[in-house]
C-alpha atoms as a PDB file:
ATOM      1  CA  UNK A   1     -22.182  19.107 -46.495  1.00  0.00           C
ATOM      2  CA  UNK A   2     -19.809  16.545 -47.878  1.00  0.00           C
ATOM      3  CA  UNK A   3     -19.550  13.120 -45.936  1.00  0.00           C
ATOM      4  CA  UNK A   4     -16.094  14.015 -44.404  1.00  0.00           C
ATOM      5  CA  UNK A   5     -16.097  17.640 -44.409  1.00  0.00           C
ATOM      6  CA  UNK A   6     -16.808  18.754 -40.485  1.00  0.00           C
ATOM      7  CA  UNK A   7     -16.575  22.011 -39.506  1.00  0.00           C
ATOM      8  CA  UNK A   8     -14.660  23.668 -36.667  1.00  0.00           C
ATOM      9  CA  UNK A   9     -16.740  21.372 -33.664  1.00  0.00           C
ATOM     10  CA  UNK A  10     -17.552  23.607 -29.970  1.00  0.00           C
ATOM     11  CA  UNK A  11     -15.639  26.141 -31.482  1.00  0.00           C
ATOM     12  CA  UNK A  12     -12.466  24.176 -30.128  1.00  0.00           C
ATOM     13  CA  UNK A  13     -11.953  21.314 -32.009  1.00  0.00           C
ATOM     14  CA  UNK A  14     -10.642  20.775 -35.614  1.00  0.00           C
ATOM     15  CA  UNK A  15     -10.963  17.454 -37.421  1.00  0.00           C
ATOM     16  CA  UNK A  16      -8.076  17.284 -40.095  1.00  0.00           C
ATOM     17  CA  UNK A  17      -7.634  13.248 -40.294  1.00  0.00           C
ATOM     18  CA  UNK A  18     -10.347  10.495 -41.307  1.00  0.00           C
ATOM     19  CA  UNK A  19      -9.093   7.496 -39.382  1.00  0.00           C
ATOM     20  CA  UNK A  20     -11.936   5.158 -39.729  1.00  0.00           C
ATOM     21  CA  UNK A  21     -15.189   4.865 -41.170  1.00  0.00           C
ATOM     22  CA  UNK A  22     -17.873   2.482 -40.198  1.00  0.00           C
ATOM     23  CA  UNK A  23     -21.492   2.178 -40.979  1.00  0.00           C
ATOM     24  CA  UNK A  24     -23.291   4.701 -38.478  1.00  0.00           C
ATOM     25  CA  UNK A  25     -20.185   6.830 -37.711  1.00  0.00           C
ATOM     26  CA  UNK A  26     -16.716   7.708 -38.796  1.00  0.00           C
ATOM     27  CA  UNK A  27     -13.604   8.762 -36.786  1.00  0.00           C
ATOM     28  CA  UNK A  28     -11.123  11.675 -37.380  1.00  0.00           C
ATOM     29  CA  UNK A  29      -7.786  12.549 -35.286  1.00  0.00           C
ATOM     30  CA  UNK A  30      -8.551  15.973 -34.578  1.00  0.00           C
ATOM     31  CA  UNK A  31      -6.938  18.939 -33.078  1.00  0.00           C
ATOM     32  CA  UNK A  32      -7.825  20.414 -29.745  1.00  0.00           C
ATOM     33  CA  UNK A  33      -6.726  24.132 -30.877  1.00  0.00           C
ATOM     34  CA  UNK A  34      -7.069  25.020 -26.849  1.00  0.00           C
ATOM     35  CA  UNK A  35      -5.036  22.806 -25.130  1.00  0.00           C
ATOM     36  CA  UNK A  36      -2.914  22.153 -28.491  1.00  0.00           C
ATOM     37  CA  UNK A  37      -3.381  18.670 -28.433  1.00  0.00           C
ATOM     38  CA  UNK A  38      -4.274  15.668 -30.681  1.00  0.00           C
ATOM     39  CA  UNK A  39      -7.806  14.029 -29.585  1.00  0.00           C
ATOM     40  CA  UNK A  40     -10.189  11.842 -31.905  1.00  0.00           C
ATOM     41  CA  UNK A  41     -13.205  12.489 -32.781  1.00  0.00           C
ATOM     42  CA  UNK A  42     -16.125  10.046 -33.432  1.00  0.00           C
ATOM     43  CA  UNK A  43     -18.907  12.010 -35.321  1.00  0.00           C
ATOM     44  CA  UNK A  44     -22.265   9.790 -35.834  1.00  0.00           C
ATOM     45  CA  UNK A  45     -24.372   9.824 -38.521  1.00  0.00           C
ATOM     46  CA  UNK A  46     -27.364  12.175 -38.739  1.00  0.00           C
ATOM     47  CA  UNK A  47     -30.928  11.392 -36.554  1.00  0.00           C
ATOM     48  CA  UNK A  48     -33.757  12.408 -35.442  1.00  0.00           C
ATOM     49  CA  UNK A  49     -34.281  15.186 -32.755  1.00  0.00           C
ATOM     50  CA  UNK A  50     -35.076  12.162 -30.338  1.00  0.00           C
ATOM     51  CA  UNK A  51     -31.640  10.753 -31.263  1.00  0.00           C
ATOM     52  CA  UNK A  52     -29.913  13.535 -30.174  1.00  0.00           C
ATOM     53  CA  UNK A  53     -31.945  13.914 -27.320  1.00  0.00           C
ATOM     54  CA  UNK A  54     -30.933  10.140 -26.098  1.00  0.00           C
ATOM     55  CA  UNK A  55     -27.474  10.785 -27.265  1.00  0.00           C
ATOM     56  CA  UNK A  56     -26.975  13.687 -24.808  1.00  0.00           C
ATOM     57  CA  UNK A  57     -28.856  11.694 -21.591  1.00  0.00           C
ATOM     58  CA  UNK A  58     -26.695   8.960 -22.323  1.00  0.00           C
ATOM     59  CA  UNK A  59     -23.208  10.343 -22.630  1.00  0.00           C
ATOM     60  CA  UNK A  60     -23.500  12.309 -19.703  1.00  0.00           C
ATOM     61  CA  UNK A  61     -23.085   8.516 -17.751  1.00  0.00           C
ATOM     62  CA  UNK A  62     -20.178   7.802 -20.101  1.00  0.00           C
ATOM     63  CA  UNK A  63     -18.099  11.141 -19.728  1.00  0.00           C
ATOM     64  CA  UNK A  64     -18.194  10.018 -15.831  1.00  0.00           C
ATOM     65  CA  UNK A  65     -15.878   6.972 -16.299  1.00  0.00           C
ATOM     66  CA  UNK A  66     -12.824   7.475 -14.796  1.00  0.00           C
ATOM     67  CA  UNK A  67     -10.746   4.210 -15.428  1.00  0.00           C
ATOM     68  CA  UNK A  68      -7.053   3.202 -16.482  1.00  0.00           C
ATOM     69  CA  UNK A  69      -8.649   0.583 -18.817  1.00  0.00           C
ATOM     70  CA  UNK A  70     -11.085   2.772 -20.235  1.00  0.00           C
ATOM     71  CA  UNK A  71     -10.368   5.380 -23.455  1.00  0.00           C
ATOM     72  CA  UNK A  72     -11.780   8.600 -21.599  1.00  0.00           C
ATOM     73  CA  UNK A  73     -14.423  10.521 -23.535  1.00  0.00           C
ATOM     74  CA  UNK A  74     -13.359  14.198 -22.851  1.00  0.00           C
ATOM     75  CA  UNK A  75     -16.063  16.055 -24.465  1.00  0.00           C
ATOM     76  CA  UNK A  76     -19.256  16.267 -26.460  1.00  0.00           C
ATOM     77  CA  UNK A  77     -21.560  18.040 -28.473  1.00  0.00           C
ATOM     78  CA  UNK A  78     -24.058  18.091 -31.607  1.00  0.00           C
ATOM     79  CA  UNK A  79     -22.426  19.512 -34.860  1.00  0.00           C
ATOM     80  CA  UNK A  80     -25.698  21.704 -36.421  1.00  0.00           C
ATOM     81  CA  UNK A  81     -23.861  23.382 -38.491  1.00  0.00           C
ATOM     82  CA  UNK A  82     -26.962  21.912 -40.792  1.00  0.00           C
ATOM     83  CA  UNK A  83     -30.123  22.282 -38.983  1.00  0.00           C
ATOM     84  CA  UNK A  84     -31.665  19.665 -40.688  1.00  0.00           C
ATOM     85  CA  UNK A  85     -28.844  17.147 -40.569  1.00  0.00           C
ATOM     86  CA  UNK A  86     -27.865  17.003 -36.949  1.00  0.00           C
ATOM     87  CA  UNK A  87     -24.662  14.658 -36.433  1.00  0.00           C
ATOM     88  CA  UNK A  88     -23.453  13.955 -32.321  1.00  0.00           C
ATOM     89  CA  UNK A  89     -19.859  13.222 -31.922  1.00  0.00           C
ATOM     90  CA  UNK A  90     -17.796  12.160 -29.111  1.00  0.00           C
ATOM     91  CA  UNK A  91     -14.276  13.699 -28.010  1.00  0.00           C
ATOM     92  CA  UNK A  92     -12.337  11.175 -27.380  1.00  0.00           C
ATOM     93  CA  UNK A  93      -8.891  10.611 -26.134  1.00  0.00           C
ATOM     94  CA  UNK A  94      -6.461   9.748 -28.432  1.00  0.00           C
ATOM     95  CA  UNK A  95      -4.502   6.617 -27.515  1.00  0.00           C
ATOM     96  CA  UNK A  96      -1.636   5.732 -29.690  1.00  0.00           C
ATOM     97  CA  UNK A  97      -0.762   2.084 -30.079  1.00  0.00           C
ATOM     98  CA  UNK A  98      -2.001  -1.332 -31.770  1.00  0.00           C
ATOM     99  CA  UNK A  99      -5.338  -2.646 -31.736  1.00  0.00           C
ATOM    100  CA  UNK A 100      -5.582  -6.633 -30.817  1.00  0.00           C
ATOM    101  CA  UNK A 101      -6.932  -6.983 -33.809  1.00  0.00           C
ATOM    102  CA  UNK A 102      -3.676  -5.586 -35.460  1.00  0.00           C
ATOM    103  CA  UNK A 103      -2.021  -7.865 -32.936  1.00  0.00           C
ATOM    104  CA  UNK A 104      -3.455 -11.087 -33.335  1.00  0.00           C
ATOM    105  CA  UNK A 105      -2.938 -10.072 -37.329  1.00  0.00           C
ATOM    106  CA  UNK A 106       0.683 -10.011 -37.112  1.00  0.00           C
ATOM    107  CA  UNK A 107       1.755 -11.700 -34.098  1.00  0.00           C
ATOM    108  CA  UNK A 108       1.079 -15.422 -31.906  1.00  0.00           C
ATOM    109  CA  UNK A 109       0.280 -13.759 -28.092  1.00  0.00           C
ATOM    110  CA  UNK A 110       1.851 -15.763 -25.210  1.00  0.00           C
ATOM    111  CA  UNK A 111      -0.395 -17.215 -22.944  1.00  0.00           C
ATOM    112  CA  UNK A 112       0.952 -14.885 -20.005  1.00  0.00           C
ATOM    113  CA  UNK A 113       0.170 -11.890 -22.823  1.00  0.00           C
ATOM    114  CA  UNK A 114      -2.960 -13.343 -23.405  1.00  0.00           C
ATOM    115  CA  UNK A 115      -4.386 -13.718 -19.407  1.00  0.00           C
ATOM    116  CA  UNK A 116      -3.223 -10.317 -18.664  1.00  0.00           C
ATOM    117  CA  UNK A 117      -5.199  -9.018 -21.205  1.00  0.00           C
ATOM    118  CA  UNK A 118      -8.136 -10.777 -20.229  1.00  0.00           C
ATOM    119  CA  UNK A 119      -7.382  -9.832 -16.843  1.00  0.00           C
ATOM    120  CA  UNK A 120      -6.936  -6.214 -17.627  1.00  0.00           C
ATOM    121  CA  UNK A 121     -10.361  -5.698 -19.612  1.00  0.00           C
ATOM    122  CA  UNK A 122     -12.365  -7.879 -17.335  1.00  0.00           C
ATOM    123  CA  UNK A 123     -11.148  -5.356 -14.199  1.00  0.00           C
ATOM    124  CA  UNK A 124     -12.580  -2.333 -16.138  1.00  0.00           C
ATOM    125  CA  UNK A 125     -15.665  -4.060 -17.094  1.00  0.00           C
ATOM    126  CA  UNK A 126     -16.012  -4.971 -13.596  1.00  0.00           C
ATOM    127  CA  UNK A 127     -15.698  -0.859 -13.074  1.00  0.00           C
ATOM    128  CA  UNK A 128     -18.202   0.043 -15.799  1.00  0.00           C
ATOM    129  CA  UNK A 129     -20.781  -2.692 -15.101  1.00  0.00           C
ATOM    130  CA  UNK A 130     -20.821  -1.152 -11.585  1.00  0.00           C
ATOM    131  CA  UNK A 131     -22.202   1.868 -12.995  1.00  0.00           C
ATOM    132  CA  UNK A 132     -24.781   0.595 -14.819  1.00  0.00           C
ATOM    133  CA  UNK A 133     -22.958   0.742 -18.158  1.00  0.00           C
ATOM    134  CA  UNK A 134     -22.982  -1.693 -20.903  1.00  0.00           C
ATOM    135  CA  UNK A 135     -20.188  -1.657 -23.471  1.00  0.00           C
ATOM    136  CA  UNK A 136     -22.396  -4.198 -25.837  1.00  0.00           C
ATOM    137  CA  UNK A 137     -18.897  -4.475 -28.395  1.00  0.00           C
ATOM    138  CA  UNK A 138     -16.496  -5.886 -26.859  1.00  0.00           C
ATOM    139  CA  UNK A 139     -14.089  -7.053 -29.611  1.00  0.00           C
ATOM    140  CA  UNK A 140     -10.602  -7.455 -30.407  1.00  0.00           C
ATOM    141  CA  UNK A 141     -11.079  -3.801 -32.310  1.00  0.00           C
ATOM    142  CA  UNK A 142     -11.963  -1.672 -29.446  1.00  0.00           C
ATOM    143  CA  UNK A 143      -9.048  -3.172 -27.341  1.00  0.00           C
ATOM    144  CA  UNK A 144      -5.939  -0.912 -27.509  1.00  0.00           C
ATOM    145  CA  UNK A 145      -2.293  -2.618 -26.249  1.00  0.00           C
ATOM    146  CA  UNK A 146      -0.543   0.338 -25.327  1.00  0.00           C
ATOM    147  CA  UNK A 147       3.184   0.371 -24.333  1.00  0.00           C
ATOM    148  CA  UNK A 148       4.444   3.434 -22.580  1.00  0.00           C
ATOM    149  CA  UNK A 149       8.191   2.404 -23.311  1.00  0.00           C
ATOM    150  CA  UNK A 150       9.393   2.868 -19.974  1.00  0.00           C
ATOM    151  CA  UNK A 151      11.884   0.978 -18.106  1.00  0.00           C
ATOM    152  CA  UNK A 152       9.460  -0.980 -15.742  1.00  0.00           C
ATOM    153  CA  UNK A 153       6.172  -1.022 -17.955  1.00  0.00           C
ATOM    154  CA  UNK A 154       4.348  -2.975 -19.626  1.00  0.00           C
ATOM    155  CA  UNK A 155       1.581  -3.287 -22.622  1.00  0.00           C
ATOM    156  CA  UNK A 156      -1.287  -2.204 -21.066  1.00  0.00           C
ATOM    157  CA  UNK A 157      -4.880  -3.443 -22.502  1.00  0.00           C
ATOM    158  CA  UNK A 158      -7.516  -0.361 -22.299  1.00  0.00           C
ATOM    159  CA  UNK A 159     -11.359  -0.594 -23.248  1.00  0.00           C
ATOM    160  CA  UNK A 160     -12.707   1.968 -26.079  1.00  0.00           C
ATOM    161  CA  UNK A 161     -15.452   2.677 -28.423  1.00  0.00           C
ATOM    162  CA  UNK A 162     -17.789   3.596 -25.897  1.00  0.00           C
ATOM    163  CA  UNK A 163     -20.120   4.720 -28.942  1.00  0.00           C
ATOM    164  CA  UNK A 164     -22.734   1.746 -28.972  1.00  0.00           C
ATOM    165  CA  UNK A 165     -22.728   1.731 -24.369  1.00  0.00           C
ATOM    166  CA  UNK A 166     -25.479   2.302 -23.010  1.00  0.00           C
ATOM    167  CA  UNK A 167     -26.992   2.973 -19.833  1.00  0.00           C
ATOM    168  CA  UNK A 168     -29.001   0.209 -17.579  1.00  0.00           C
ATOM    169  CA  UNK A 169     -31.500   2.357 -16.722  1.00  0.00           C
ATOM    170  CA  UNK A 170     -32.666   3.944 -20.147  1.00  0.00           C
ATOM    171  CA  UNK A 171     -34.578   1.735 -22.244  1.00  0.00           C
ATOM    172  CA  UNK A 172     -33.290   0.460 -25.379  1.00  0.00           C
ATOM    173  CA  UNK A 173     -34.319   1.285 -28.616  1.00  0.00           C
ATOM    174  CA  UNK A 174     -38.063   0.410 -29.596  1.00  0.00           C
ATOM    175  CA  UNK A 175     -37.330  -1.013 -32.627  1.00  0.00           C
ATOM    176  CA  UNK A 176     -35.043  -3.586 -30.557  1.00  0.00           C
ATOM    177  CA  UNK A 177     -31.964  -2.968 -33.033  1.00  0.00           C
ATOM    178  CA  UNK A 178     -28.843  -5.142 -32.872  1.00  0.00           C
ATOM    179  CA  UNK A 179     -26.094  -2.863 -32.735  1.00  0.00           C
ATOM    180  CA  UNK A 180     -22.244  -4.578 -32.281  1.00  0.00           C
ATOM    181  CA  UNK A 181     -19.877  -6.508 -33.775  1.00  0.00           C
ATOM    182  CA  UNK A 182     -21.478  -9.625 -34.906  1.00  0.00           C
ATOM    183  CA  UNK A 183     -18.663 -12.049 -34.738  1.00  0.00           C
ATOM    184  CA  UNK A 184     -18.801 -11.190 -31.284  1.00  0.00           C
ATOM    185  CA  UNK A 185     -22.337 -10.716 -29.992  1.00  0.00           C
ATOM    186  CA  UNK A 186     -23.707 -12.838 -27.392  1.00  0.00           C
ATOM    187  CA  UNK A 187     -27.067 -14.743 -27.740  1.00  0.00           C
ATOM    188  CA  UNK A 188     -29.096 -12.515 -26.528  1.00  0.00           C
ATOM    189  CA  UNK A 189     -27.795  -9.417 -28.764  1.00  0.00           C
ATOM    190  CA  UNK A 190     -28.879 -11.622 -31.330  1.00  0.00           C
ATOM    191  CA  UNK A 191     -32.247 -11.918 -30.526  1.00  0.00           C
ATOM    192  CA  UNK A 192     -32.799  -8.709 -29.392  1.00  0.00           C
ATOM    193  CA  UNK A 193     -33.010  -9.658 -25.682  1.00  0.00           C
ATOM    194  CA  UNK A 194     -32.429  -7.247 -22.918  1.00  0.00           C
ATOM    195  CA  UNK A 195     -28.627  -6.935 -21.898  1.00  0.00           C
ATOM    196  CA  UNK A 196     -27.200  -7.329 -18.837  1.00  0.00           C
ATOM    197  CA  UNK A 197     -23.685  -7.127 -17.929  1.00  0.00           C
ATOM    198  CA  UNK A 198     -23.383 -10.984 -18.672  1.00  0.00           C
ATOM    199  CA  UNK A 199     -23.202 -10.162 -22.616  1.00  0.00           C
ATOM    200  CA  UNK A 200     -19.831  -8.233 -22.268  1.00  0.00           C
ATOM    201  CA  UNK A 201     -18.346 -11.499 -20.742  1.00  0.00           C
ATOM    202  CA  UNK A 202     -19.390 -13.637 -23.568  1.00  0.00           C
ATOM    203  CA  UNK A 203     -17.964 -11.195 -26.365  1.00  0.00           C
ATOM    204  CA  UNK A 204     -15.005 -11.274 -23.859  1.00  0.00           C
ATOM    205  CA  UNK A 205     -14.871 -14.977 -23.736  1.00  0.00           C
ATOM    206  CA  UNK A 206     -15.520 -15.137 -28.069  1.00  0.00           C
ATOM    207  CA  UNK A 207     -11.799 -13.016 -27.822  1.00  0.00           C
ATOM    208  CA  UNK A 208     -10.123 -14.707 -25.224  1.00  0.00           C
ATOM    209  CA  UNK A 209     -11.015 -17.744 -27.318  1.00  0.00           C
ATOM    210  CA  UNK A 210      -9.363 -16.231 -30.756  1.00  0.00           C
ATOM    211  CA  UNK A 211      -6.400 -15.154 -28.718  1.00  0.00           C
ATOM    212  CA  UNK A 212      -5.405 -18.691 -27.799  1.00  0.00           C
ATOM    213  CA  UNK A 213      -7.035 -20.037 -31.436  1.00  0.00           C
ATOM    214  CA  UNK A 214      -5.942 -17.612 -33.901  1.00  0.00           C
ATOM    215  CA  UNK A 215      -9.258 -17.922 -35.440  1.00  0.00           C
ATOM    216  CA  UNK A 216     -13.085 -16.216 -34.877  1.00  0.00           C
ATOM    217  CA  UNK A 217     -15.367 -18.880 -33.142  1.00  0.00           C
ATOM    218  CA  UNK A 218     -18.390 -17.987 -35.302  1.00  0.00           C
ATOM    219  CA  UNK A 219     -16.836 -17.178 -38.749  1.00  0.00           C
ATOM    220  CA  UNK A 220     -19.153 -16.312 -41.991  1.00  0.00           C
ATOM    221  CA  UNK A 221     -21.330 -13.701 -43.358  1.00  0.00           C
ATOM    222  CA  UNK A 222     -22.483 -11.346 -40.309  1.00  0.00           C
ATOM    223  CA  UNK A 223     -26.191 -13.245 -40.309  1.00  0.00           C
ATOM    224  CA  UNK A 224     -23.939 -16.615 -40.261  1.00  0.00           C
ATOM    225  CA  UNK A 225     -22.205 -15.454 -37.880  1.00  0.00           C
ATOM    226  CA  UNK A 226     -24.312 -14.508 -35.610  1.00  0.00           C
ATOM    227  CA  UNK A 227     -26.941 -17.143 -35.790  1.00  0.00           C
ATOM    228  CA  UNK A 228     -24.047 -19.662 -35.345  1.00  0.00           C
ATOM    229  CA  UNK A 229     -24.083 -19.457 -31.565  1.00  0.00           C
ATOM    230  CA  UNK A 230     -27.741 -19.925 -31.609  1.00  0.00           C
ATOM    231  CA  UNK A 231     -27.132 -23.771 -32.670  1.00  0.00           C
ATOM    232  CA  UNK A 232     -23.861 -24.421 -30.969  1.00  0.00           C
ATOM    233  CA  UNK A 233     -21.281 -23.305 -28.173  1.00  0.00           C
ATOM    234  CA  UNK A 234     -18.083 -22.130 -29.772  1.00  0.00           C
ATOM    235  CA  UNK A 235     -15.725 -24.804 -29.900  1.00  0.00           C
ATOM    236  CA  UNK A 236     -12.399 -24.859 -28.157  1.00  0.00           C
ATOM    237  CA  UNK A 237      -9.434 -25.813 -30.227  1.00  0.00           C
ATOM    238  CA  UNK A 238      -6.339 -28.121 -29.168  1.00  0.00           C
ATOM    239  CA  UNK A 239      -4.083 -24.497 -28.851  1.00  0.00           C
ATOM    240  CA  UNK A 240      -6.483 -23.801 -26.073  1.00  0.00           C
ATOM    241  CA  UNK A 241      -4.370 -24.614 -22.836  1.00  0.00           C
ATOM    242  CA  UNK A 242      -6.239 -26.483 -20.214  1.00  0.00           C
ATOM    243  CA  UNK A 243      -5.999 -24.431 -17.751  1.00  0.00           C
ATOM    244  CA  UNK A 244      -8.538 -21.845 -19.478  1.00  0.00           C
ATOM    245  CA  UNK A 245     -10.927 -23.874 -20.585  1.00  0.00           C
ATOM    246  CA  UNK A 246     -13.163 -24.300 -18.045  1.00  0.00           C
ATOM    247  CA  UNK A 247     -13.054 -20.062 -17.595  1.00  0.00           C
ATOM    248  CA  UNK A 248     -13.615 -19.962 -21.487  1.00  0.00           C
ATOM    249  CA  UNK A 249     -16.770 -22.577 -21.083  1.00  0.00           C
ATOM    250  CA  UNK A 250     -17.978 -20.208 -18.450  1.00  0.00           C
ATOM    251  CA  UNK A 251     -18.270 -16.789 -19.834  1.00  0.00           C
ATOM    252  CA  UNK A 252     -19.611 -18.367 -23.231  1.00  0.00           C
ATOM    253  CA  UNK A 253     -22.020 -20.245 -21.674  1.00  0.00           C
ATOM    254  CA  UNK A 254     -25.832 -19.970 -24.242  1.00  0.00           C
ATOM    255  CA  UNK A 255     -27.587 -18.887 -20.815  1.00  0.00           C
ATOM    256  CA  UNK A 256     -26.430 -15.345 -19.636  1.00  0.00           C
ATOM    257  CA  UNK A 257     -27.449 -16.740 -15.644  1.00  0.00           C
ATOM    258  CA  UNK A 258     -24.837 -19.527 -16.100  1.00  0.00           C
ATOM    259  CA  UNK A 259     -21.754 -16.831 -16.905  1.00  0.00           C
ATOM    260  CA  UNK A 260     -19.513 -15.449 -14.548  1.00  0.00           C
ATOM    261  CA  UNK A 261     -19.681 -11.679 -12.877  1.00  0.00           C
ATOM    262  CA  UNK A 262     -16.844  -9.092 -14.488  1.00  0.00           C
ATOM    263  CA  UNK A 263     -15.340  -9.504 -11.124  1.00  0.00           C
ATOM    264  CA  UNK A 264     -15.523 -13.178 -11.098  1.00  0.00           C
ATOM    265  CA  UNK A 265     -13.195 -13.459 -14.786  1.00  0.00           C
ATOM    266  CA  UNK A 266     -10.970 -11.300 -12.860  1.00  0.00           C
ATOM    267  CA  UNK A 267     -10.170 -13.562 -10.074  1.00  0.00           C
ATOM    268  CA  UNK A 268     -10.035 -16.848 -12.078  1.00  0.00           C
ATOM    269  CA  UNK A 269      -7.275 -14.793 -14.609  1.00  0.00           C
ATOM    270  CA  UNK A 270      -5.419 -13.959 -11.980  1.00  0.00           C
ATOM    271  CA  UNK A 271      -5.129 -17.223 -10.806  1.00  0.00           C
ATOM    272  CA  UNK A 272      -4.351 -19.015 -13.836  1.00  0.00           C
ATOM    273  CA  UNK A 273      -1.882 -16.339 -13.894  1.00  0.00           C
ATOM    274  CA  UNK A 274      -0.501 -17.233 -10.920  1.00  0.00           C
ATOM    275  CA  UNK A 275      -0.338 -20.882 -11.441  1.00  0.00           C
ATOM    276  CA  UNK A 276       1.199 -20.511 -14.869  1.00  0.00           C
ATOM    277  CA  UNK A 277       4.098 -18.450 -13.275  1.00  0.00           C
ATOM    278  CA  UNK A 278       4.441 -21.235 -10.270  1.00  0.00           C
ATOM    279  CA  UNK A 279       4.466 -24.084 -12.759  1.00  0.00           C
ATOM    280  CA  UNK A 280       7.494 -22.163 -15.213  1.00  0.00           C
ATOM    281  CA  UNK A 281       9.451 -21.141 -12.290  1.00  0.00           C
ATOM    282  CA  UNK A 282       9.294 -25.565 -10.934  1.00  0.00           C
END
């Protein structure tokens, strides 16, 4: 079967669009010939029987999230349309609007922009931590700003690429794999530790940190990169304003016991929040 050739998927869906491609998956806006609807589609490369094994155990805790700040998976399946090359894929919903990465590429975020962001994703990591899930990629390319265009909205930041989450109670992979983003991994991605929750706050922190910076904490080559935090903290420029520094120091702290609780980023963004707005309005 040709890489992007992918058949008619449940008997429902009909990938027509290659949107991305990345090194274990690629994505394709697909249509839901059903419902007549646009959805994406996230089809992983091929595996063993074991693979698809964990792959159906673990979405079935990822299809349950039910979240405004979370990109709903609506479906699933195995395409075996070639017995011997057995590819998952995710249904996914299909959100239009900009990446933060295509954001921060065009665009200096206000520091009110930037805390309600922060605020937003750390509220539905506090939701998916609380069910034992792990996003383990939290970057500025799996964070969608969506504006709804209505009269009393606003962008809205929503969680997505649920592909690398996994479950707390299954165990990780035996080879101890790194899988993420590696600008953004936390320490103990790096060496291959066991996650908790606590590694989602540091990636968050890493992009919190680039949204007041304009620039990656750990650049270089992906090994550079990811090493880098091994040595050092990430370093908090001048643009950083004072009253997030001590919240940025937090959730990148090297120690994952020393970083705040999901729940814990929410409540200190809301009040720097707060106290932004009461010190404009003096």
């Amino acid at each position: 079967m040709p890489e992007t050739s992918v058949p008619l998927l449940l008997g429902r869906y009909r990938p027509h669009q290659l949107l991305a491609r990345g090194g274990s998956s690629m994505v394709f806006r697909a249509v839901d010939e059903n419902l007549g609807r646009d959805v994406a589609i996230k089809l992983f490369s091929s595996g063993t029987q074991d693979d698809v094994v964990r792959f159906r155990t673990e979405v079935g805790v990822l299809a349950g999230l039910r979240h405004h700040g979370v990109v709903s998976i609506l479906d699933a399946g195995v395409d075996d349309s070639s017995p011997e090359d057995p590819r998952p894929f995710l249904v996914i919903e299909l959100v239009e609007g900009d990446t933060l990465r295509a954001a921060l590429g065009t665009r200096a975020l206000t520091t009110r922009q930037i805390g309600e962001l922060v605020f937003e994703v750390a509220e539905t990591l506090e939701y998916i931590h609380a069910r034992g899930v792990i996003h383990r990629d939290v970057t500025p390319s799996n964070i969608m700003i969506v504006d709804y265009r209505t009269r009393f909205s606003r962008p809205r930041a929503r969680l997505t690429d649920f592909g690398l989450a996994i479950h707390g109670s299954i165990p990780r992979d035996p080879e101890g794999t790194t899988n993420g983003t590696a600008a953004y991994l936390s320490p103990e991605q790096v060496r291959n530790e066991p996650l908790t929750p606590a590694s989602d706050i540091y990636s968050l922190g890493l992009v919190l940190l680039e949204c007041f910076s304009g620039t990656i904490a750990f650049p270089g080559t992906p090994v550079e990169s990811a090493l880098g935090r091994l040595d050092r903290d990430p370093e908090l420029t001048d643009e950083v304003p004072e009253r997030w520094r001590p919240l940025i120091r937090q959730m990148t702290a090297a120690s994952a016991a020393d970083r705040p609780s999901a729940a814990e980023v929410t409540i200190a963004a809301r009040g720097a929040l707060r106290a932004d707005r009461e010190e404009d309005a003096e």
